[in-house]
PDB file of N, CA and C in Angstrom:
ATOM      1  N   UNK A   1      -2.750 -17.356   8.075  1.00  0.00           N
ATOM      2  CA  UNK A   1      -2.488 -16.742   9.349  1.00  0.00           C
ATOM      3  C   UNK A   1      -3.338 -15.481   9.493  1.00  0.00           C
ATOM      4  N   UNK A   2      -4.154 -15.301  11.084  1.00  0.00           N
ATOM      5  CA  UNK A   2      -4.768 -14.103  10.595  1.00  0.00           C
ATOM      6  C   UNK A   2      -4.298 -13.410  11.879  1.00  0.00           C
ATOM      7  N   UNK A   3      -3.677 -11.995  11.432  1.00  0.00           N
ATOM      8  CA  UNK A   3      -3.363 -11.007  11.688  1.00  0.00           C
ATOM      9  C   UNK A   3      -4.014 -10.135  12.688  1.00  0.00           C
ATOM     10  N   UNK A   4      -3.792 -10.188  14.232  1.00  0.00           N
ATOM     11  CA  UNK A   4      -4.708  -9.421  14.776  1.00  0.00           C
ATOM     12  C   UNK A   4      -3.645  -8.370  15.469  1.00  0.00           C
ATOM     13  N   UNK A   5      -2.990  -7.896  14.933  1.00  0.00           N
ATOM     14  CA  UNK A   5      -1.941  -6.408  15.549  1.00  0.00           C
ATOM     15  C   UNK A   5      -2.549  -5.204  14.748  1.00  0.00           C
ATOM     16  N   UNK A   6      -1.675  -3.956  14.943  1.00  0.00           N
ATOM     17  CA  UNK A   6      -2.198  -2.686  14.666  1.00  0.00           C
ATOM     18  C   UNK A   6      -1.748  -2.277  13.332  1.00  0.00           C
ATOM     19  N   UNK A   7      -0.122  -2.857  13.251  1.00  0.00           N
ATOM     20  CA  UNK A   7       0.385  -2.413  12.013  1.00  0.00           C
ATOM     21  C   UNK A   7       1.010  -3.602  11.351  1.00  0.00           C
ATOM     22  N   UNK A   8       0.367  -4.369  10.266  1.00  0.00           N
ATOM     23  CA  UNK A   8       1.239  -5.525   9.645  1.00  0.00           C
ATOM     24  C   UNK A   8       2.488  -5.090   8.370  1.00  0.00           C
ATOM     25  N   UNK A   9       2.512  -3.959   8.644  1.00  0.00           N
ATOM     26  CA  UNK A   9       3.821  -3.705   7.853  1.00  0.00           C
ATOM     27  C   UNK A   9       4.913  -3.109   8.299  1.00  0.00           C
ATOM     28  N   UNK A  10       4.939  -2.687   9.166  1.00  0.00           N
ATOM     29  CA  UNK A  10       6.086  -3.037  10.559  1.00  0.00           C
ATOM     30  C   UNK A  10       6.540  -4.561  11.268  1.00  0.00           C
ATOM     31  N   UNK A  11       5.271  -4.992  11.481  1.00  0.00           N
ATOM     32  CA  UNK A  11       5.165  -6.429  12.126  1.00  0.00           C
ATOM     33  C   UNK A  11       5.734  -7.579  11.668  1.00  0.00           C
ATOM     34  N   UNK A  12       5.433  -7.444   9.950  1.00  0.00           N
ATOM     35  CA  UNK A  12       5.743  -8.743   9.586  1.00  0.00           C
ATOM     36  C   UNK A  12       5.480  -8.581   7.653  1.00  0.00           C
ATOM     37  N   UNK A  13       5.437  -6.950   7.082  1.00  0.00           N
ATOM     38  CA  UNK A  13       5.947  -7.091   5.758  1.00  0.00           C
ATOM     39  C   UNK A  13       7.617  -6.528   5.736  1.00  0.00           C
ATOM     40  N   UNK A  14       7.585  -5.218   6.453  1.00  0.00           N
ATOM     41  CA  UNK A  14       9.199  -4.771   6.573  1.00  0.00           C
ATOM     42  C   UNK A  14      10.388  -5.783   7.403  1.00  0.00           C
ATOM     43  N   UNK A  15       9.655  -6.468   8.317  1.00  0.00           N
ATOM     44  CA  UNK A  15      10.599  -7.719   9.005  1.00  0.00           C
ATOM     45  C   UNK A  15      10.833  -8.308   8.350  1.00  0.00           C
ATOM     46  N   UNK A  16       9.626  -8.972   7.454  1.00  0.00           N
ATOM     47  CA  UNK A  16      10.297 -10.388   6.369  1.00  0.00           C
ATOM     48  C   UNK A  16       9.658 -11.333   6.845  1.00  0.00           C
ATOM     49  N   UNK A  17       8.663 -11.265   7.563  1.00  0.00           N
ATOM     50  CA  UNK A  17       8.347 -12.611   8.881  1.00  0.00           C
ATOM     51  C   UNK A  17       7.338 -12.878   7.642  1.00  0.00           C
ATOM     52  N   UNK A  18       6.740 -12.501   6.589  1.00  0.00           N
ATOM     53  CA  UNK A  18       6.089 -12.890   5.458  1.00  0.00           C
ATOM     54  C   UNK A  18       6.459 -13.065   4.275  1.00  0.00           C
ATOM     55  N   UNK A  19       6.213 -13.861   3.175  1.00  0.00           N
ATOM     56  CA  UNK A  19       7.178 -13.689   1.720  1.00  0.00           C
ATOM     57  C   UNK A  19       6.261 -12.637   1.059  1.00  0.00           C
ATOM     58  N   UNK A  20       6.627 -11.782   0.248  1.00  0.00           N
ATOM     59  CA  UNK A  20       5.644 -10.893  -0.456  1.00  0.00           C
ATOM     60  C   UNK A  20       6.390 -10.638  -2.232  1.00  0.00           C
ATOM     61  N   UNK A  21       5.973 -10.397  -2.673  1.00  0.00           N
ATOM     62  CA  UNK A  21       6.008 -10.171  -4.132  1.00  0.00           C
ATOM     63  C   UNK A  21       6.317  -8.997  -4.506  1.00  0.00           C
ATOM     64  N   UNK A  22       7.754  -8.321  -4.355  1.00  0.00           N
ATOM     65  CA  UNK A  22       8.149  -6.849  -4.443  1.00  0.00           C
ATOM     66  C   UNK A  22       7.699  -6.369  -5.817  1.00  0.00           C
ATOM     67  N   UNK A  23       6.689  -5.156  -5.998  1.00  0.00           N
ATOM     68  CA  UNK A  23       6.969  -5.087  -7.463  1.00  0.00           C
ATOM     69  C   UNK A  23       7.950  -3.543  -7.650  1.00  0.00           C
ATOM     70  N   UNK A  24       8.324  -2.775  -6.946  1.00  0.00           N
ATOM     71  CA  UNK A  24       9.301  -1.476  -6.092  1.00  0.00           C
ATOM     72  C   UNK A  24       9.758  -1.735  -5.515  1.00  0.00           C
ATOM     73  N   UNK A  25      11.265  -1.454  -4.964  1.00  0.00           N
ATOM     74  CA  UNK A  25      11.789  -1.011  -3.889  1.00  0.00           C
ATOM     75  C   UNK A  25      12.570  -0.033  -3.885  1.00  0.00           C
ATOM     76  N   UNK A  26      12.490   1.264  -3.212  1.00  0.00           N
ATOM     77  CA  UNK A  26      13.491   2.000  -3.036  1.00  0.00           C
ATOM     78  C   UNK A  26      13.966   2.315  -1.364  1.00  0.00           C
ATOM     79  N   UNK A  27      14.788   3.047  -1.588  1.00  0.00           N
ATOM     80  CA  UNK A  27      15.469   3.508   0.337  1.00  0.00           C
ATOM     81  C   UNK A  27      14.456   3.882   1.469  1.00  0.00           C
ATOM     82  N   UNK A  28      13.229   4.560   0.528  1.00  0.00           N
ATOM     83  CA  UNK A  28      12.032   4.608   0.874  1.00  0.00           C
ATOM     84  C   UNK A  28      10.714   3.855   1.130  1.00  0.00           C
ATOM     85  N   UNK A  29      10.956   3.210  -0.037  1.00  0.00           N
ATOM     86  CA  UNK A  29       9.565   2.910  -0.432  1.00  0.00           C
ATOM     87  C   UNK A  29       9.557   1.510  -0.752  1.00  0.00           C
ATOM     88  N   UNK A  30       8.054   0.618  -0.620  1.00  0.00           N
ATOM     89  CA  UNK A  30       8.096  -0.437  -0.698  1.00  0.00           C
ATOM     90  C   UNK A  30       6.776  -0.616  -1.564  1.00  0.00           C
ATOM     91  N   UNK A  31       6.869  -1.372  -2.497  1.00  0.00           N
ATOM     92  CA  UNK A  31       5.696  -1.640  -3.742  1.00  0.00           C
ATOM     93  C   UNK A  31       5.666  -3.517  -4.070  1.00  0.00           C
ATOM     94  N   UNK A  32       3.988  -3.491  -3.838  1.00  0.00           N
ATOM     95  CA  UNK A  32       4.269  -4.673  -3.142  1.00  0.00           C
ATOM     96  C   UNK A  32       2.651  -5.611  -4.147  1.00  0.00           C
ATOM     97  N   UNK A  33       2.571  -6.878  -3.882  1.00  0.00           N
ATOM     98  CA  UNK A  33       1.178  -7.281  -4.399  1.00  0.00           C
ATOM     99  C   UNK A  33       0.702  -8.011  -2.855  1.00  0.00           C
ATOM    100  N   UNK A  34      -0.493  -7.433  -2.703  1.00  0.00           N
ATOM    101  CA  UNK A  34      -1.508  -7.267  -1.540  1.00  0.00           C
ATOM    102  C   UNK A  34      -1.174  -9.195  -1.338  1.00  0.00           C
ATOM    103  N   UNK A  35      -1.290  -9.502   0.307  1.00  0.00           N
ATOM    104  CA  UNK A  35      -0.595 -10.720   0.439  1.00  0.00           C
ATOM    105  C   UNK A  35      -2.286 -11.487   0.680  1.00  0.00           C
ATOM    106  N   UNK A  36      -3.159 -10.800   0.593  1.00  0.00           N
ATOM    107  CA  UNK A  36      -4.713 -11.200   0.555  1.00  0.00           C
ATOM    108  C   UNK A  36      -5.672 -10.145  -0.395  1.00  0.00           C
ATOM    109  N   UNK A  37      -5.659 -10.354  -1.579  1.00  0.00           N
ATOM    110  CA  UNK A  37      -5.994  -8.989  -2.687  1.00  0.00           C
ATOM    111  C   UNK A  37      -7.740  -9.327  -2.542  1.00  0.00           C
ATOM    112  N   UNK A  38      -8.012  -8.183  -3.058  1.00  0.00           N
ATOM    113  CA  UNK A  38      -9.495  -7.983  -3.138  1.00  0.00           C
ATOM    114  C   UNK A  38      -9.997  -7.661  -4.654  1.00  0.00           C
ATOM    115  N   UNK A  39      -8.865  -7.378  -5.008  1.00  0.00           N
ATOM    116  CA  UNK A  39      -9.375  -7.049  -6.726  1.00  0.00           C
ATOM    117  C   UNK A  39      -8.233  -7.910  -7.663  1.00  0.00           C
ATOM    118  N   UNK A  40      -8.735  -8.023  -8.702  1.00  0.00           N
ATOM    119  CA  UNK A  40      -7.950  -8.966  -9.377  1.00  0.00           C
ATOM    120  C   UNK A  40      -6.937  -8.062  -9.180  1.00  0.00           C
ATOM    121  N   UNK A  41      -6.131  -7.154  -9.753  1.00  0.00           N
ATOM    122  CA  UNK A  41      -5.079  -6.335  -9.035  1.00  0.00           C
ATOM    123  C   UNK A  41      -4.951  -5.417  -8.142  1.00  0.00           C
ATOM    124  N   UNK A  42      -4.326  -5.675  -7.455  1.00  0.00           N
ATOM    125  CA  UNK A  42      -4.079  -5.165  -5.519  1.00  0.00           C
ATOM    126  C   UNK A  42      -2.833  -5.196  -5.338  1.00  0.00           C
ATOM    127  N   UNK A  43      -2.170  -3.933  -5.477  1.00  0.00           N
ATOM    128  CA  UNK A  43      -0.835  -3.611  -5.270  1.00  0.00           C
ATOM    129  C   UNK A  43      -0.840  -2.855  -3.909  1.00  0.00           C
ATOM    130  N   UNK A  44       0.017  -2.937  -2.430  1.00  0.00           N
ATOM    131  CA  UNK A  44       0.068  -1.945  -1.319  1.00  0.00           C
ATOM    132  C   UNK A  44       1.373  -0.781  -1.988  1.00  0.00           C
ATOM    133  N   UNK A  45       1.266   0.299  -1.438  1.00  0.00           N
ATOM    134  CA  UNK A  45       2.667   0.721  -1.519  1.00  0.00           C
ATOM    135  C   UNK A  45       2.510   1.791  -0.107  1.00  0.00           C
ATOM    136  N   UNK A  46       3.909   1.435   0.690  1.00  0.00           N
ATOM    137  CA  UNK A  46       3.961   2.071   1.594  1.00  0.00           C
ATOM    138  C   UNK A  46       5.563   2.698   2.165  1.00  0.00           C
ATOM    139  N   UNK A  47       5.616   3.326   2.693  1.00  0.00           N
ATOM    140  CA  UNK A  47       6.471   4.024   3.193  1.00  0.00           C
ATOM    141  C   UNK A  47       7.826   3.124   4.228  1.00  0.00           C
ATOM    142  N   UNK A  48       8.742   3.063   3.862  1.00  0.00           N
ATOM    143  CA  UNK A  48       9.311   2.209   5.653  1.00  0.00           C
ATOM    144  C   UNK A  48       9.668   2.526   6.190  1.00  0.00           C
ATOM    145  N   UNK A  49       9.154   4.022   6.535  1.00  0.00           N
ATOM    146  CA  UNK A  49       9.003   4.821   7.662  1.00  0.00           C
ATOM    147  C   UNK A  49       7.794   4.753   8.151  1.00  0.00           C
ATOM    148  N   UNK A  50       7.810   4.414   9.849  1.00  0.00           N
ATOM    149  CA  UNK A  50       6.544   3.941  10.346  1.00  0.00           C
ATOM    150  C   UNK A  50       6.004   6.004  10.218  1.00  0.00           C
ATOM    151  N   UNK A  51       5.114   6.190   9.741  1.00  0.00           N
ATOM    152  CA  UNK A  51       3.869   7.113   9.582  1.00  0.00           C
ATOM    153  C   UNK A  51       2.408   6.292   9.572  1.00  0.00           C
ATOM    154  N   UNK A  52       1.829   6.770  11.007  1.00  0.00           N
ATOM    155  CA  UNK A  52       0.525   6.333  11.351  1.00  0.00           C
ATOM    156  C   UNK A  52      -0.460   6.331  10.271  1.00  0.00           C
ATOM    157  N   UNK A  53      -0.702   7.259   9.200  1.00  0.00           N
ATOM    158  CA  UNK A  53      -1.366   7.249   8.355  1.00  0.00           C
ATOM    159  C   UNK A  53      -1.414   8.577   7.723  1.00  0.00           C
ATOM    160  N   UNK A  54      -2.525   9.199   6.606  1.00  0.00           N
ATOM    161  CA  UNK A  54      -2.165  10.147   5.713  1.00  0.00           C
ATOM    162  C   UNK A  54      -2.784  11.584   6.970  1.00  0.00           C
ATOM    163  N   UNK A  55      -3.484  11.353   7.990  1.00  0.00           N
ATOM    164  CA  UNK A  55      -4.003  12.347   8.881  1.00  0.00           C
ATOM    165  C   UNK A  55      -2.683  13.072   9.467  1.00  0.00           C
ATOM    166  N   UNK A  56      -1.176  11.561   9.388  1.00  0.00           N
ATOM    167  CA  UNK A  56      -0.465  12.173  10.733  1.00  0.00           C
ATOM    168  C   UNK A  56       0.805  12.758  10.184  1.00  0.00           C
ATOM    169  N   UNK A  57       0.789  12.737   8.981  1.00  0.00           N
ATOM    170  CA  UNK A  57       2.051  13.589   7.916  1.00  0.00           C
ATOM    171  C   UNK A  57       2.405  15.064   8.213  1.00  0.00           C
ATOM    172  N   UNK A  58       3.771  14.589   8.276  1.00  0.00           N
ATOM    173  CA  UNK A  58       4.077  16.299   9.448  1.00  0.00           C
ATOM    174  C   UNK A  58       5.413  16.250   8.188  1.00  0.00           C
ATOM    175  N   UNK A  59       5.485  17.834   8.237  1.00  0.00           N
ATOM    176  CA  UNK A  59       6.436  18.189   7.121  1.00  0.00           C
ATOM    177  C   UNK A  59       7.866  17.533   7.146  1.00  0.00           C
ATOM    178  N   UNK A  60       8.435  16.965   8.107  1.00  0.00           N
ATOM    179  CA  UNK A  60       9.653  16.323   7.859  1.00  0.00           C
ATOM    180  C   UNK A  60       9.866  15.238   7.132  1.00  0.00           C
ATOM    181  N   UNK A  61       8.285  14.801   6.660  1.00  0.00           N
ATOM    182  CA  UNK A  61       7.738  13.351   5.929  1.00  0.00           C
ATOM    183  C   UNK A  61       7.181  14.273   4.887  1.00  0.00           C
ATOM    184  N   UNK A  62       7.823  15.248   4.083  1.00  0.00           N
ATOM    185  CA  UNK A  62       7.504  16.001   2.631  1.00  0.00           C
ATOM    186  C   UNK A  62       8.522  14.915   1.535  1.00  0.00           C
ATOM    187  N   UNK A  63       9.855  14.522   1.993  1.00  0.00           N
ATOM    188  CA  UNK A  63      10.459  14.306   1.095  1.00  0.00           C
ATOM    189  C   UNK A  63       9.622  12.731   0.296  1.00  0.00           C
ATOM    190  N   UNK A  64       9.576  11.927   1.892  1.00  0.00           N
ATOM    191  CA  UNK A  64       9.384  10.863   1.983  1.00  0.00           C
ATOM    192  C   UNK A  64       7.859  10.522   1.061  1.00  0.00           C
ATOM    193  N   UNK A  65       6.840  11.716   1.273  1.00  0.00           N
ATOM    194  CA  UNK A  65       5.362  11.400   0.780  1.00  0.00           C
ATOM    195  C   UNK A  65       5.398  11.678  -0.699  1.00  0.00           C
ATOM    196  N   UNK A  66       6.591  12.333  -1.339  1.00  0.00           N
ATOM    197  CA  UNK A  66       6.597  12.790  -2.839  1.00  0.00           C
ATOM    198  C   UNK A  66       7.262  11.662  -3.566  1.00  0.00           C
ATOM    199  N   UNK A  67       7.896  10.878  -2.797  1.00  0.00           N
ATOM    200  CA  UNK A  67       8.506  10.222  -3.357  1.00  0.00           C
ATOM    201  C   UNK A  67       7.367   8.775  -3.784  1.00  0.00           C
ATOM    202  N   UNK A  68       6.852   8.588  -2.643  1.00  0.00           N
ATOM    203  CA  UNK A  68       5.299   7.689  -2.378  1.00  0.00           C
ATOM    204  C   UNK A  68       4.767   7.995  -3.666  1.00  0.00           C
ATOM    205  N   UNK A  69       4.312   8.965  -3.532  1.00  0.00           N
ATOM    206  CA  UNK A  69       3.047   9.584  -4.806  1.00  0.00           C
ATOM    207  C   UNK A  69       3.896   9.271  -6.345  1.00  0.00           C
ATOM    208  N   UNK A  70       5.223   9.454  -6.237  1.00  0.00           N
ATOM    209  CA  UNK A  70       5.485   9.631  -7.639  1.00  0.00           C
ATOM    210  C   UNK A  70       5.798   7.730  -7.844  1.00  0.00           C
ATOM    211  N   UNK A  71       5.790   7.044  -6.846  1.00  0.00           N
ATOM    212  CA  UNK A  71       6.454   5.731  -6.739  1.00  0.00           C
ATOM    213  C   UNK A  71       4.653   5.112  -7.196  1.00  0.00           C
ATOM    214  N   UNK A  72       3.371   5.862  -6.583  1.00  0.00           N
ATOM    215  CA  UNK A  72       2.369   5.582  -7.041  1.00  0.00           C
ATOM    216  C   UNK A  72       1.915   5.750  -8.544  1.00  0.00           C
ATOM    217  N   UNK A  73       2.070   6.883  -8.809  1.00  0.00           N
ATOM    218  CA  UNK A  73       2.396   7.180 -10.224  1.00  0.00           C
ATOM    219  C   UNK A  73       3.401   6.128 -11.291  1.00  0.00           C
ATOM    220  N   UNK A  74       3.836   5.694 -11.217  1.00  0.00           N
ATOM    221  CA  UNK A  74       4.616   5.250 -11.938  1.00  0.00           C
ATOM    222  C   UNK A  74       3.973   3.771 -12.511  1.00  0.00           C
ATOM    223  N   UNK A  75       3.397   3.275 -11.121  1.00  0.00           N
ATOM    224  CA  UNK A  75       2.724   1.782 -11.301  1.00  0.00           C
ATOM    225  C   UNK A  75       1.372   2.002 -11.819  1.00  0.00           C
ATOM    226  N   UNK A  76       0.300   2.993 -11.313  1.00  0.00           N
ATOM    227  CA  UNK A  76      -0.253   3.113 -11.780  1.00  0.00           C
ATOM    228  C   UNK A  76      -0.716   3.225 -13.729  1.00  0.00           C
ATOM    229  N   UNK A  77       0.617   4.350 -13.671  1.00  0.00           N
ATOM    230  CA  UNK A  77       0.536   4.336 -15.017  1.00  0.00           C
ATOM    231  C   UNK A  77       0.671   3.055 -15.917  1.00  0.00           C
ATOM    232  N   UNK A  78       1.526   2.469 -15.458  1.00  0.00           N
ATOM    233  CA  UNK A  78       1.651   1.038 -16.380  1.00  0.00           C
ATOM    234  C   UNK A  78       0.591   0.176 -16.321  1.00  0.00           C
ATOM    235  N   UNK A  79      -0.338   0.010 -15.092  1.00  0.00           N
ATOM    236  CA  UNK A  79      -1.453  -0.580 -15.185  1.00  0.00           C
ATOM    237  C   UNK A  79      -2.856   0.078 -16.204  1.00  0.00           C
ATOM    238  N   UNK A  80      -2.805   1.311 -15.912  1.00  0.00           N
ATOM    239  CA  UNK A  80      -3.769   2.409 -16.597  1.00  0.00           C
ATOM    240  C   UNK A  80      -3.341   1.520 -18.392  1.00  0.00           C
ATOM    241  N   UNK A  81      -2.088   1.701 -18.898  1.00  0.00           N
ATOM    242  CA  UNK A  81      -1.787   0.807 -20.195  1.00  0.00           C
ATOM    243  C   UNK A  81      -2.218  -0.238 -20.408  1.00  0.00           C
ATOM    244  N   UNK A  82      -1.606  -0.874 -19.269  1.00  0.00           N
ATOM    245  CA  UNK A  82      -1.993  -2.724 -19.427  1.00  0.00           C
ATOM    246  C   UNK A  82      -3.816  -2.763 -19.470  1.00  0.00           C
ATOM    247  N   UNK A  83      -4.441  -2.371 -18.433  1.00  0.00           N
ATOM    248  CA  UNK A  83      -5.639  -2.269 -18.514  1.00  0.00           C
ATOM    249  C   UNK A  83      -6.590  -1.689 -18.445  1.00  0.00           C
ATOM    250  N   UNK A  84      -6.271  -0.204 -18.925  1.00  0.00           N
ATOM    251  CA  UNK A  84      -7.069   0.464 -18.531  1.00  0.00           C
ATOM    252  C   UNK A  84      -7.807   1.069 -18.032  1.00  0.00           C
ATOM    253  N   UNK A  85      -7.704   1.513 -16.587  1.00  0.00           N
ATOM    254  CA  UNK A  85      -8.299   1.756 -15.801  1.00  0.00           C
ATOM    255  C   UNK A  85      -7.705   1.429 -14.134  1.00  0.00           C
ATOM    256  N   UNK A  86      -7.687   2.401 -13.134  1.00  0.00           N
ATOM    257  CA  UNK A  86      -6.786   1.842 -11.746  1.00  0.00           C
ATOM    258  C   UNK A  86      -7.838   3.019 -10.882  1.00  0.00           C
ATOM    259  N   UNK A  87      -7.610   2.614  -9.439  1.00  0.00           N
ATOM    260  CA  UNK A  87      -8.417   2.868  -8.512  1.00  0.00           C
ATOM    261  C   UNK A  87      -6.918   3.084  -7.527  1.00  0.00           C
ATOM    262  N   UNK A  88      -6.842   4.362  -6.555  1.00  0.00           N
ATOM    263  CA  UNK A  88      -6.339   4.890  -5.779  1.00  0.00           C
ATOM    264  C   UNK A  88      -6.476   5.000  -4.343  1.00  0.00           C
ATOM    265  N   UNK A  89      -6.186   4.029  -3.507  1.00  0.00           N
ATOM    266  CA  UNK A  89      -6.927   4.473  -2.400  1.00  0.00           C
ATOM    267  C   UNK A  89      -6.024   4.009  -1.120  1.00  0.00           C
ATOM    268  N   UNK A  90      -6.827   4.938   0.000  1.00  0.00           N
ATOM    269  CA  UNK A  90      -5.957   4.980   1.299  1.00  0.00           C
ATOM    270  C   UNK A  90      -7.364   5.145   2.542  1.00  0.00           C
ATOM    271  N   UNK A  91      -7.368   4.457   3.627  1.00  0.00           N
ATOM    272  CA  UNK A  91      -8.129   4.296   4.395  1.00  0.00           C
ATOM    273  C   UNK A  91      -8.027   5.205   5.925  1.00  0.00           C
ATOM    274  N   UNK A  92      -8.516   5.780   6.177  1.00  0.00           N
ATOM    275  CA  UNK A  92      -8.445   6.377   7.193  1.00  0.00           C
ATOM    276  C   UNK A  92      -9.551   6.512   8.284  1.00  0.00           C
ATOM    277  N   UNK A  93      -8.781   6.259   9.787  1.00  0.00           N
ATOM    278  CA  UNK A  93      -9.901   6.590  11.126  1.00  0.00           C
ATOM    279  C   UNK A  93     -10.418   4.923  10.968  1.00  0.00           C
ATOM    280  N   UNK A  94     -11.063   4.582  11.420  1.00  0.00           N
ATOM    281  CA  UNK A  94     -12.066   3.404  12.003  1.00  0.00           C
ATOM    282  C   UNK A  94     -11.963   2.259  10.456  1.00  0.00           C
ATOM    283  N   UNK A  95     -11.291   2.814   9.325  1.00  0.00           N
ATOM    284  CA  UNK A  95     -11.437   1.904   7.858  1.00  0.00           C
ATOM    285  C   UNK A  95     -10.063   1.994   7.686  1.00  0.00           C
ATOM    286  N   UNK A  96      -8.937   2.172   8.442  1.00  0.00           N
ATOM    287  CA  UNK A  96      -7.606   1.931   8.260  1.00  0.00           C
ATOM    288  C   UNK A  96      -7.303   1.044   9.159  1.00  0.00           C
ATOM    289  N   UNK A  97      -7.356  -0.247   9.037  1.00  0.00           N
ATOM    290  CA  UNK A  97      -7.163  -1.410   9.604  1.00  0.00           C
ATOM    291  C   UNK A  97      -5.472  -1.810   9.974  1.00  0.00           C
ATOM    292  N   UNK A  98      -4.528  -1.255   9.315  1.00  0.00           N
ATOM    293  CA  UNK A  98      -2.798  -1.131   9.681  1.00  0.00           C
ATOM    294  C   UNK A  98      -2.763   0.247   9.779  1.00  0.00           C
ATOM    295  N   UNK A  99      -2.896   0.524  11.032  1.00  0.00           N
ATOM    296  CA  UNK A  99      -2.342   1.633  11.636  1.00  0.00           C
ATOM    297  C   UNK A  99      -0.601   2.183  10.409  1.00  0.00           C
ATOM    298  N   UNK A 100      -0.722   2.399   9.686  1.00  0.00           N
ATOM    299  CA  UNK A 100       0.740   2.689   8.711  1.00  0.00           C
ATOM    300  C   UNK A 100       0.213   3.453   7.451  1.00  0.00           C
ATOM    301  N   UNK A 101       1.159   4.185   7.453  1.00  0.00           N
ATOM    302  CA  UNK A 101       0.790   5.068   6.079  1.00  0.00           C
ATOM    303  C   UNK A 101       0.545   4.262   4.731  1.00  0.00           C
ATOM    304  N   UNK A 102      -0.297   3.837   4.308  1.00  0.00           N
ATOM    305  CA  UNK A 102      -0.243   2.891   2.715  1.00  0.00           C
ATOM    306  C   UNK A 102      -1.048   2.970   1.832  1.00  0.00           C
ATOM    307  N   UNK A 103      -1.049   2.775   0.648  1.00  0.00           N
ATOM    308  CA  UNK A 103      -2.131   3.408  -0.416  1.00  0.00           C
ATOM    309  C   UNK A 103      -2.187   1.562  -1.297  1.00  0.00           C
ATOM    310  N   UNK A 104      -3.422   1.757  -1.840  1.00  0.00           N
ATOM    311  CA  UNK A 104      -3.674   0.777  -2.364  1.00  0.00           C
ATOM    312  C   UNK A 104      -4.127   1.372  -3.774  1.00  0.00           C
ATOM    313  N   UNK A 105      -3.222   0.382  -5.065  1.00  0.00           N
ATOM    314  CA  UNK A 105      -3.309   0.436  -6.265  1.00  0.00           C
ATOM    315  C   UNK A 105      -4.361  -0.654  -6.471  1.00  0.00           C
ATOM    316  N   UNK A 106      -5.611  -0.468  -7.127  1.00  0.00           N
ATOM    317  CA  UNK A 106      -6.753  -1.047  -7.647  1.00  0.00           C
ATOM    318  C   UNK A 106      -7.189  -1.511  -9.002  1.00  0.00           C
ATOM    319  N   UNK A 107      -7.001  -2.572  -9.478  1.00  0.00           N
ATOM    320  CA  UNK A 107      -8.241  -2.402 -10.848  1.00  0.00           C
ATOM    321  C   UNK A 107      -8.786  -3.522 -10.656  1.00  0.00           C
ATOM    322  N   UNK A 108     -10.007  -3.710 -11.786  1.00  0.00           N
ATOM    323  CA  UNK A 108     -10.712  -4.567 -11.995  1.00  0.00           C
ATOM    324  C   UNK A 108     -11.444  -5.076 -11.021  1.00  0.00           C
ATOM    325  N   UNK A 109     -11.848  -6.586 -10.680  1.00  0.00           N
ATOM    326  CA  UNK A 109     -13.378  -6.734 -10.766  1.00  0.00           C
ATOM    327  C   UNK A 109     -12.560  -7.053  -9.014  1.00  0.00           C
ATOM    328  N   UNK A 110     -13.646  -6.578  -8.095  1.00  0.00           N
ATOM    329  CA  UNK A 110     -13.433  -7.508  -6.611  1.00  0.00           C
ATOM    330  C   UNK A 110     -13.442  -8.506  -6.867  1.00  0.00           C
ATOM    331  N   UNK A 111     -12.464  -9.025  -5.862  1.00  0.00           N
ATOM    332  CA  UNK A 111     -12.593 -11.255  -5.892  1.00  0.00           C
ATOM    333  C   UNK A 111     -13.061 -11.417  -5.032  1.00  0.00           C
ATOM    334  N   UNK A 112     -13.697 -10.722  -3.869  1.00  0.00           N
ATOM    335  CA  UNK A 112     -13.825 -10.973  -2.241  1.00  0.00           C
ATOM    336  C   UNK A 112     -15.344 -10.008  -2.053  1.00  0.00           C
ATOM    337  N   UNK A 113     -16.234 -11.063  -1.834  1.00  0.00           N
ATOM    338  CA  UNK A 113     -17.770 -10.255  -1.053  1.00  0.00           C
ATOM    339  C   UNK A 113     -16.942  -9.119  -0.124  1.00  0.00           C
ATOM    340  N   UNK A 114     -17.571  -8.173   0.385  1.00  0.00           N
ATOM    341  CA  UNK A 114     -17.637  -7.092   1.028  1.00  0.00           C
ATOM    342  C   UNK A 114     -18.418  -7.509   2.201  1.00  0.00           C
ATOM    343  N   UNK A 115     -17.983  -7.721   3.774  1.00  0.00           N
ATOM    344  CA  UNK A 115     -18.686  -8.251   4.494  1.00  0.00           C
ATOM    345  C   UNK A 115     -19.758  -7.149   5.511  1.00  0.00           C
TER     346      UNK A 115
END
């Protein structure tokens, strides 16, 4: 199915309208394996509080973004063990394709040309 809305994790990962592979969940937070990965590991983790992205974080979203980071931290670290090495990243302006606050946990080799 291909996805042409603004935010697919409002749309159809927090609805359920998709099956996804929880690897987190808290009251907050959702930790997840990418439902189209680009690297052999591709974890999303995002907020389920709709926040447009990391530009539009306004202090009432302090509790909510520490909790993110440390919910990032945590997976990371176990991957950093398992394999050594993880990649951190969040897209913003014209390269943030889901309008939604979300960070992507990375390692290893791309599976997907770069178009």
């Amino acid at each position: 199915m291909k996805y042409t809305g603004r935010d697919i994790y409002c749309d159809l990962i927090l609805s359920k309208k998709i099956n996804i592979t929880i690897l987190k969940k808290t009251d907050n937070i959702l930790a997840f394996y990418h439902t189209n990965p680009r690297w052999k590991t591709h974890i999303v983790v995002i907020s389920k509080k709709h926040i447009d992205s990391f530009l539009t974080l306004k202090q009432k979203d302090h509790e909510i973004f520490l909790e993110l980071i440390e919910v990032i931290k945590q997976i990371s670290g176990k991957i950093v063990k398992e394999k050594g090495a993880v990649r951190i990243l969040t897209n913003l302006g014209e390269y943030q394709d889901s309008k939604h606050l979300h960070f992507h946990i990375i390692s290893g080799k791309e599976t997907v040309r770069q178009s």
